[in-house]
C-alpha atoms as a PDB file:
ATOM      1  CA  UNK A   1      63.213  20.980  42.008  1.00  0.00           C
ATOM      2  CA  UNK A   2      66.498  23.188  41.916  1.00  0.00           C
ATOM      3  CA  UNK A   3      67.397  26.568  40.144  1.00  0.00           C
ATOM      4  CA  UNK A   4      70.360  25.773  38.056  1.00  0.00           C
ATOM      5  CA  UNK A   5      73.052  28.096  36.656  1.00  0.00           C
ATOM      6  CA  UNK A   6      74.905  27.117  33.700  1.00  0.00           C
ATOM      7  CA  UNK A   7      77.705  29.146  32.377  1.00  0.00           C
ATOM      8  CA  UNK A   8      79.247  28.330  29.239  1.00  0.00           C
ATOM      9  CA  UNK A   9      80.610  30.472  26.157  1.00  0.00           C
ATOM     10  CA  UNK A  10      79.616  27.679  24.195  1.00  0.00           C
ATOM     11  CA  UNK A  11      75.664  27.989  22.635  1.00  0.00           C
ATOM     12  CA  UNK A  12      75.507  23.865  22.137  1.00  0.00           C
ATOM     13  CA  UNK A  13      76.679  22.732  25.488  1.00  0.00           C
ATOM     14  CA  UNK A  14      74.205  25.651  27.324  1.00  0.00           C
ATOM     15  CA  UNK A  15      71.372  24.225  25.199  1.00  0.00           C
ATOM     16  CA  UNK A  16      72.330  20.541  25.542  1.00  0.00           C
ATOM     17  CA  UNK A  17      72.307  20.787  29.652  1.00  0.00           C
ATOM     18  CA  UNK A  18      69.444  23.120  29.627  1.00  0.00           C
ATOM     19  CA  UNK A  19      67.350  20.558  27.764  1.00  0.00           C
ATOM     20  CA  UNK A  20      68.344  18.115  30.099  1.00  0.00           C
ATOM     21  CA  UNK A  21      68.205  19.532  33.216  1.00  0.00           C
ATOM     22  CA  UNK A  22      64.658  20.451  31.763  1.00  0.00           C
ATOM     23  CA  UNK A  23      64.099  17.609  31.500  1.00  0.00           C
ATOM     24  CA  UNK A  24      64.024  16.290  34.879  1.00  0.00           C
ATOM     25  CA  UNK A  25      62.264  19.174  36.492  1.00  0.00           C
ATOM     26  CA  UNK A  26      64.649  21.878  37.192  1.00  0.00           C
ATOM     27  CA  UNK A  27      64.705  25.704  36.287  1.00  0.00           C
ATOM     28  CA  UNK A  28      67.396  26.729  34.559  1.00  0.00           C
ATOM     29  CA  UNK A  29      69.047  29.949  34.415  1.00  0.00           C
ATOM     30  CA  UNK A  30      71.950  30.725  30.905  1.00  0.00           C
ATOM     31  CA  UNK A  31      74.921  32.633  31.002  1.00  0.00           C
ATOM     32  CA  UNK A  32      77.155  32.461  28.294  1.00  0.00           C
ATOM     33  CA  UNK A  33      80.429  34.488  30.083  1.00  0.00           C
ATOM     34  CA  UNK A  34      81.569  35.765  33.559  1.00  0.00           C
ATOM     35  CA  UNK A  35      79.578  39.326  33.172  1.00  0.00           C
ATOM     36  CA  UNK A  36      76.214  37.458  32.768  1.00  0.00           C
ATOM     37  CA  UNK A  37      76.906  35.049  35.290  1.00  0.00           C
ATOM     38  CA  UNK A  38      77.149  37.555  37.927  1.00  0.00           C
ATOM     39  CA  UNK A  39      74.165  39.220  37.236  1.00  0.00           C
ATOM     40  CA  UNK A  40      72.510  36.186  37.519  1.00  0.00           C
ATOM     41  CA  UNK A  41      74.213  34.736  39.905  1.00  0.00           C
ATOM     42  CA  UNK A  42      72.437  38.056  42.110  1.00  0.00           C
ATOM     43  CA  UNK A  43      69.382  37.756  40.528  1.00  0.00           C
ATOM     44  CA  UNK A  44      68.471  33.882  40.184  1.00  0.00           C
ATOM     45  CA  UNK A  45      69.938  32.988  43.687  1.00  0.00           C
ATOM     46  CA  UNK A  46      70.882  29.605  42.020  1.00  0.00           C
ATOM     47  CA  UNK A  47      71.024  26.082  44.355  1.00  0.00           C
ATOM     48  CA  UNK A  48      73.990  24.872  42.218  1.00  0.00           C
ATOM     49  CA  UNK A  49      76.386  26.199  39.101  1.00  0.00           C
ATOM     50  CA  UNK A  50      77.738  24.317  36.448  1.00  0.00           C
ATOM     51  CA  UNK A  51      80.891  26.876  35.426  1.00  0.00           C
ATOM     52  CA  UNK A  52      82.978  26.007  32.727  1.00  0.00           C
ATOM     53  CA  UNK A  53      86.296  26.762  32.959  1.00  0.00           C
ATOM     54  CA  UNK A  54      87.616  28.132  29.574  1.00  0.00           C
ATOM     55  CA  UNK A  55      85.786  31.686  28.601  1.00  0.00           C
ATOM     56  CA  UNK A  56      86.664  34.181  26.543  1.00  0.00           C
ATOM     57  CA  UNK A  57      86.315  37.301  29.277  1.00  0.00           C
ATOM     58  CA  UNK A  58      87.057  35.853  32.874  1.00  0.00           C
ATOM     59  CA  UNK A  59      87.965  32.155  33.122  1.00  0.00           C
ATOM     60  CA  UNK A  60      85.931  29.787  35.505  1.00  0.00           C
ATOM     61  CA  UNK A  61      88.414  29.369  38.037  1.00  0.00           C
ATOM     62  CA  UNK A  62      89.067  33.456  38.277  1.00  0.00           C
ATOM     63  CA  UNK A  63      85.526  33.478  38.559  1.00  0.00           C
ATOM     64  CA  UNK A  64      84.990  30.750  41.314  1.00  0.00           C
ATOM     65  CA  UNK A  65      87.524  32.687  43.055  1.00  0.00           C
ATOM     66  CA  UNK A  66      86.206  36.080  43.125  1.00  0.00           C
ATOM     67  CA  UNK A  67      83.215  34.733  44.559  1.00  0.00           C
ATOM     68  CA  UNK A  68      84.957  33.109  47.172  1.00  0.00           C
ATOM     69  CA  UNK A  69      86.633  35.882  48.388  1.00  0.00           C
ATOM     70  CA  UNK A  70      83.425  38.182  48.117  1.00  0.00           C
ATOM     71  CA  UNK A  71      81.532  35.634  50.481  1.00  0.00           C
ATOM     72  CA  UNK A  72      79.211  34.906  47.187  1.00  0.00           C
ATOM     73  CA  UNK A  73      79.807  31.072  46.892  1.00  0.00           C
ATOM     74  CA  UNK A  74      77.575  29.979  48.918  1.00  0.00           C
ATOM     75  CA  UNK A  75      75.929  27.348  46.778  1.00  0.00           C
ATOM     76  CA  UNK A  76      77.558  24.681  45.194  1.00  0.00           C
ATOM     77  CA  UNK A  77      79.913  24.956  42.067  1.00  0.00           C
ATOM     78  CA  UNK A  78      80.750  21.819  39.726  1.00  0.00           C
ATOM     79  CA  UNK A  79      83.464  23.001  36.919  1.00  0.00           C
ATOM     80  CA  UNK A  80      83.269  22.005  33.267  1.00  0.00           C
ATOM     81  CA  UNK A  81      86.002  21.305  30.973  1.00  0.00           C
ATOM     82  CA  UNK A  82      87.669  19.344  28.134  1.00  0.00           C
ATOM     83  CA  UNK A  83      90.922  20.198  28.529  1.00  0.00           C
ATOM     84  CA  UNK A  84      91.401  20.575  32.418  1.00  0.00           C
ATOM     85  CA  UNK A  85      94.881  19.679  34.316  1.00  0.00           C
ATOM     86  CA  UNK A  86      95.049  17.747  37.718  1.00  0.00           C
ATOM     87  CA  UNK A  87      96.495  21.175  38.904  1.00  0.00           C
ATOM     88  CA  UNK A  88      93.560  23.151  38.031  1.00  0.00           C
ATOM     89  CA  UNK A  89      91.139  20.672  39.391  1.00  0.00           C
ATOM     90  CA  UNK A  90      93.348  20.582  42.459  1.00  0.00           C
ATOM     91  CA  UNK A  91      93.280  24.702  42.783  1.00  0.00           C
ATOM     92  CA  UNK A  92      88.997  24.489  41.417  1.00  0.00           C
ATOM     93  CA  UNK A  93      88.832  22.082  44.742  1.00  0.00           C
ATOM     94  CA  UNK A  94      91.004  24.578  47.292  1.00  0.00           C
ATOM     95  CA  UNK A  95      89.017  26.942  46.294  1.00  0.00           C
ATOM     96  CA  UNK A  96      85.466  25.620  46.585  1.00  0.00           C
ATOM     97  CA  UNK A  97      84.660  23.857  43.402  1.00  0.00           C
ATOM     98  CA  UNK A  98      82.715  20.263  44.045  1.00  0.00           C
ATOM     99  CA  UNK A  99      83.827  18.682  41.186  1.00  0.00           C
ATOM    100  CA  UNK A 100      84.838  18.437  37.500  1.00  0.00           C
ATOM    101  CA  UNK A 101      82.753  17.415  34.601  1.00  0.00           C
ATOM    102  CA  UNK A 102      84.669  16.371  31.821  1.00  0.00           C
ATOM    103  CA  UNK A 103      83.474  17.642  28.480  1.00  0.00           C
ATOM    104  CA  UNK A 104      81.511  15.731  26.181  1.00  0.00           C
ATOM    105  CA  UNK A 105      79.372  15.884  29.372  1.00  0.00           C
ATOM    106  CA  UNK A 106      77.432  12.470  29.569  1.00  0.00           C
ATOM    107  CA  UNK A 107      73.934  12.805  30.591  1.00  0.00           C
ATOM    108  CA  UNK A 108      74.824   9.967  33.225  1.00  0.00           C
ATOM    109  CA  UNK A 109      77.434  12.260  34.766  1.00  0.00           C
ATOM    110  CA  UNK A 110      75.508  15.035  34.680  1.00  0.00           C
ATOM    111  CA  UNK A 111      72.573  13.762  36.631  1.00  0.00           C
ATOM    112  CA  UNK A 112      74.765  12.221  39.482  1.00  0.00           C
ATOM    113  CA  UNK A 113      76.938  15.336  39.755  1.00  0.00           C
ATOM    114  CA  UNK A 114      73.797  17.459  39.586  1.00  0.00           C
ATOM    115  CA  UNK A 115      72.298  15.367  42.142  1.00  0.00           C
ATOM    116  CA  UNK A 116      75.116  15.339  44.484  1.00  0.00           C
ATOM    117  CA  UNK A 117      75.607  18.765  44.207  1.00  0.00           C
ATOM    118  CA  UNK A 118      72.161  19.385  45.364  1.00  0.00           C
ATOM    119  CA  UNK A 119      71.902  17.088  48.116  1.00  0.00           C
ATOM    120  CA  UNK A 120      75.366  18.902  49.213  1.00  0.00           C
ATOM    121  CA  UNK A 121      73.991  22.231  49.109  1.00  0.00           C
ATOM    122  CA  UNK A 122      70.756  21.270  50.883  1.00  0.00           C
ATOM    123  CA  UNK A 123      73.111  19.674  53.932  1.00  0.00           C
ATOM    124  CA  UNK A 124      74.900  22.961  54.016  1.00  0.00           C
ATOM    125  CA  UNK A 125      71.536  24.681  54.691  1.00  0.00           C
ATOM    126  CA  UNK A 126      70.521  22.323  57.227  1.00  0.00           C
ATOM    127  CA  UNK A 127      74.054  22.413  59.623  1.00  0.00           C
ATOM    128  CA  UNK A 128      74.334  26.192  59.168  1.00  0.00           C
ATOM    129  CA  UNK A 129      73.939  28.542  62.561  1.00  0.00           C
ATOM    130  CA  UNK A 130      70.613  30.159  63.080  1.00  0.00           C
ATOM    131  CA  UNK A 131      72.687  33.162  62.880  1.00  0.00           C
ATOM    132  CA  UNK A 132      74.201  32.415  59.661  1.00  0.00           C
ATOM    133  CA  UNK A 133      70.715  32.094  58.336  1.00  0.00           C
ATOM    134  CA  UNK A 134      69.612  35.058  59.479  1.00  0.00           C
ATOM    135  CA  UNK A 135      72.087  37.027  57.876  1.00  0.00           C
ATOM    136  CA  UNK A 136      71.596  35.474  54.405  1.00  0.00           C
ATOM    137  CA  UNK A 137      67.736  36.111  54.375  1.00  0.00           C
ATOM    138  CA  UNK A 138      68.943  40.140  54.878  1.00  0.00           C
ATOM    139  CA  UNK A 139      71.258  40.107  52.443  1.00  0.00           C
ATOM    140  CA  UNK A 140      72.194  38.730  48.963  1.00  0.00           C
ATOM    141  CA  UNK A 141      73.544  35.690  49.440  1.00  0.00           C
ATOM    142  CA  UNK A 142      75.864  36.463  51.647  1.00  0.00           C
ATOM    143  CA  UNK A 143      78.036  34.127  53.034  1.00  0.00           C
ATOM    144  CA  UNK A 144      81.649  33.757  52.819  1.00  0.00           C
ATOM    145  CA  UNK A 145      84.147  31.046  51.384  1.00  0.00           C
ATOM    146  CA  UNK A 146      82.958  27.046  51.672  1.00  0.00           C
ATOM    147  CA  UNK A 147      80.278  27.602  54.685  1.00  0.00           C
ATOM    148  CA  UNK A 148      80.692  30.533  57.001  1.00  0.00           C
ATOM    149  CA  UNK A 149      80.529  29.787  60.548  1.00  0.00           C
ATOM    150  CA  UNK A 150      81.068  25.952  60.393  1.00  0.00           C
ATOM    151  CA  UNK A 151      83.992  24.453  61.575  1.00  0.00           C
ATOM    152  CA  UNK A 152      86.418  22.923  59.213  1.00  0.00           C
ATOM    153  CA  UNK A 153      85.601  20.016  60.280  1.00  0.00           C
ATOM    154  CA  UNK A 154      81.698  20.193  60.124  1.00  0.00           C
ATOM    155  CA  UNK A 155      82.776  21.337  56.325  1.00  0.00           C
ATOM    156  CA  UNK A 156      84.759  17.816  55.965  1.00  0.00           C
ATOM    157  CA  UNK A 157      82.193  15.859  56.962  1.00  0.00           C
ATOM    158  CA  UNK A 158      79.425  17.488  55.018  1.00  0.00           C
ATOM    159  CA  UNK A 159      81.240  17.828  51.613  1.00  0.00           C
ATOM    160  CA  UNK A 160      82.591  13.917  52.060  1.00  0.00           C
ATOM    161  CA  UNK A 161      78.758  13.037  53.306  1.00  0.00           C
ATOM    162  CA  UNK A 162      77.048  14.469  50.042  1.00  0.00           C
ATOM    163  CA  UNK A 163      79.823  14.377  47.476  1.00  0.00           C
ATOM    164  CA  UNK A 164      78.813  11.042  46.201  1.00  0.00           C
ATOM    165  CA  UNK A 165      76.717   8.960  48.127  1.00  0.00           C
ATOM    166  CA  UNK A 166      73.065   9.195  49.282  1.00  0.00           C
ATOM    167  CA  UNK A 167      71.339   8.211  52.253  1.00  0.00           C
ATOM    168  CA  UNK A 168      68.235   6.680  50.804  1.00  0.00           C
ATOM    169  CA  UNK A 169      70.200   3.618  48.894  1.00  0.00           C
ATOM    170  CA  UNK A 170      71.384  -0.142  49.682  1.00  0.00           C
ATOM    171  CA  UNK A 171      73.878  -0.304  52.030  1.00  0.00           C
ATOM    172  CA  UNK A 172      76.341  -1.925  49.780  1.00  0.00           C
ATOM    173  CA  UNK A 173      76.001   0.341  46.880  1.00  0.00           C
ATOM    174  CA  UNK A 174      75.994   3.627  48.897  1.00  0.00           C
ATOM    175  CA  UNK A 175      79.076   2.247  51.205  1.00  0.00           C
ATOM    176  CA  UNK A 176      80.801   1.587  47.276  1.00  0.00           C
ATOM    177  CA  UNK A 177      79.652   4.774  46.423  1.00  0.00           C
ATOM    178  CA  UNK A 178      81.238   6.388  49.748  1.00  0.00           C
ATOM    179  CA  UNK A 179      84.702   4.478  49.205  1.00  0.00           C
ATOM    180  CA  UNK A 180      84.850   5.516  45.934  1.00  0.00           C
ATOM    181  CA  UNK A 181      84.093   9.342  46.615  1.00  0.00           C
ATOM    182  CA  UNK A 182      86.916   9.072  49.802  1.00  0.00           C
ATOM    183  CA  UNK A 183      89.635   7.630  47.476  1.00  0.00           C
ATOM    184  CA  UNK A 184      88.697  10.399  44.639  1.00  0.00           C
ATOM    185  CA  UNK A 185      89.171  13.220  46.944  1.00  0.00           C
ATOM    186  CA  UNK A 186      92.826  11.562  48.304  1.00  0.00           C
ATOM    187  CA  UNK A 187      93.673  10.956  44.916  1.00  0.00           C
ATOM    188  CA  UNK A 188      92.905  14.649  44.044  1.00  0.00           C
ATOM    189  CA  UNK A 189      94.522  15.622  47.664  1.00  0.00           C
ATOM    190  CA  UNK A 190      97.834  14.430  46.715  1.00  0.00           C
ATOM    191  CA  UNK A 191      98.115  15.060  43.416  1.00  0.00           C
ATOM    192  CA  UNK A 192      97.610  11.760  41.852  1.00  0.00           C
ATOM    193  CA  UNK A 193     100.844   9.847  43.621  1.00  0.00           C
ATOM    194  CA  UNK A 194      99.142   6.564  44.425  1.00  0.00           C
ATOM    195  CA  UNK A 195     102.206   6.022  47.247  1.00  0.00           C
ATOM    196  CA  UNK A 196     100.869   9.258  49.020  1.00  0.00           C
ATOM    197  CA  UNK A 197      96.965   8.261  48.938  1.00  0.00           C
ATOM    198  CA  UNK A 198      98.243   4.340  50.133  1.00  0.00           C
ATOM    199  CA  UNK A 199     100.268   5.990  52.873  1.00  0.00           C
ATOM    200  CA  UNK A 200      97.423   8.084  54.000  1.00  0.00           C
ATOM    201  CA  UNK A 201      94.169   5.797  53.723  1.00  0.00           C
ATOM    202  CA  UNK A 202      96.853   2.725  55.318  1.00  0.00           C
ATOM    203  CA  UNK A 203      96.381   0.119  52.573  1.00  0.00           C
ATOM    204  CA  UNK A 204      99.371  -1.501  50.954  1.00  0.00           C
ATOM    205  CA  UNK A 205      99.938  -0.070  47.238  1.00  0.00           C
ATOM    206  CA  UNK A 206      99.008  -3.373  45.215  1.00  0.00           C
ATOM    207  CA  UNK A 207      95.549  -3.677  47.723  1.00  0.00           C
ATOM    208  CA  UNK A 208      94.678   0.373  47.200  1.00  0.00           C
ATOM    209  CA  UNK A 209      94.915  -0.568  42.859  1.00  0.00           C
ATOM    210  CA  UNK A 210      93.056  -3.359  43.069  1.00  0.00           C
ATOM    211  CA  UNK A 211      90.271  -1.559  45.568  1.00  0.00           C
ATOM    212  CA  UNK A 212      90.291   1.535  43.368  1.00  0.00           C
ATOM    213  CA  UNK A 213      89.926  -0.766  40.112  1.00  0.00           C
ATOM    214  CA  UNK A 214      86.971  -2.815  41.774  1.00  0.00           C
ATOM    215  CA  UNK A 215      85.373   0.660  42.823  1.00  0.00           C
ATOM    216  CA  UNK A 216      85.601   1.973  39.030  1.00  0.00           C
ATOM    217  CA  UNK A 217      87.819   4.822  39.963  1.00  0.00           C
ATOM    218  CA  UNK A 218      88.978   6.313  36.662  1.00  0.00           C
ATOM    219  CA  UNK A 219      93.732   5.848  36.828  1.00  0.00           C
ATOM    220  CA  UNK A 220      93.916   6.592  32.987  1.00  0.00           C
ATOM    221  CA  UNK A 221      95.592  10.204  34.441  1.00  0.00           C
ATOM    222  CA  UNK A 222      96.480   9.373  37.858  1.00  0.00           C
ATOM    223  CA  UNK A 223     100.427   9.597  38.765  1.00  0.00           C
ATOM    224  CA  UNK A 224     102.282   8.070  41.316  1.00  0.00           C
END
């Protein structure tokens, strides 16, 4: 099972995902602001984070950001909030972020994002260069931004491969899951404007609604 982070200023939601995680076998590692979380980010060499966004010292994003640019994010990150804006999840996402859990955090949600997350972060493992790996067994956890060393495309495939589908399913319900992950991250790409996303995945508007409907893909807050 996986080391998990969780930071969160908030004592209920830290105990409420620590039970559950728990639960189904992982270790899990508490911090309840930015100043914890990099100690233990250092410390705990976590396989995933769950960062919320909205903390009283250093906010999530400033945080997912400084570990960017320090070559620290290295594992992957899945944001938490209740109040996030399609412009933050869009910057979370540039930056490095997986995904965005949606506070109150359903235990459903959790799991599959969890789960994704991991299978991500073992597929980034698995494609990097021997000398990649090499350097981050000298150092601590040293890589830089996304996956040093990999190609940008390498990086595309990977992140659309594991973002929210697995291998070891029915065809049908991991090609659904697949589709449904690919229209997410256009949707996300271009800002909600369903024109944009029907112009770039080449289905007529009134088809791409109906597909994204049958699929389950949430339009409450899309534009366009």
């Amino acid at each position: 099972m996986a080391n998990i982070l969780v930071v969160d200023d908030e004592l209920g939601i830290r105990d409420l995902l620590c039970e559950i995680l728990n639960d189904e076998g992982h270790s899990v590692e508490v911090a309840e602001n930015a100043a914890q979380a990099r100690v233990a980010r250092l410390n705990e060499r976590p396989d995933l984070v769950l960062l919320d966004i909205w903390m009283p010292d250093t906010d999530g994003v400033t945080l997912l950001k400084e570990w960017s640019t320090t070559g620290l994010l290295t594992m992957p990150v899945i944001m938490m909030s209740g109040h996030a804006t399609i412009d933050t999840a869009v910057e979370a996402t540039r930056i490095g972020a997986l995904a965005f859990l949606e506070k109150p955090i359903t235990m459903q949600k959790l799991l599959k994002a969890v789960e994704q997350g991991l299978a991500r972060g073992s597929l980034r493992k698995l494609i990097a260069p021997p000398d990649q790996r090499s350097v981050e067994l000298s150092q601590t956890r040293p890589l830089s931004p996304g996956i040093v060393g990999i190609s940008p495309a390498v990086e595309d495939v990977s992140t659309q491969a594991t973002r929210s589908f697995m291998l070891d399913k029915p065809l049908r319900e991991g090609r659904d899951e697949y589709e449904k992950a690919y229209f997410e991250f256009h949707l996300v790409k271009e800002n909600g404007s369903m024109t944009r996303v029907a112009e770039k995945t080449g289905l007529e508007r009134t088809h791409l609604y109906r597909k994204l409907k049958q699929l389950g893909v949430d339009l409450s807050r899309k534009r366009g």
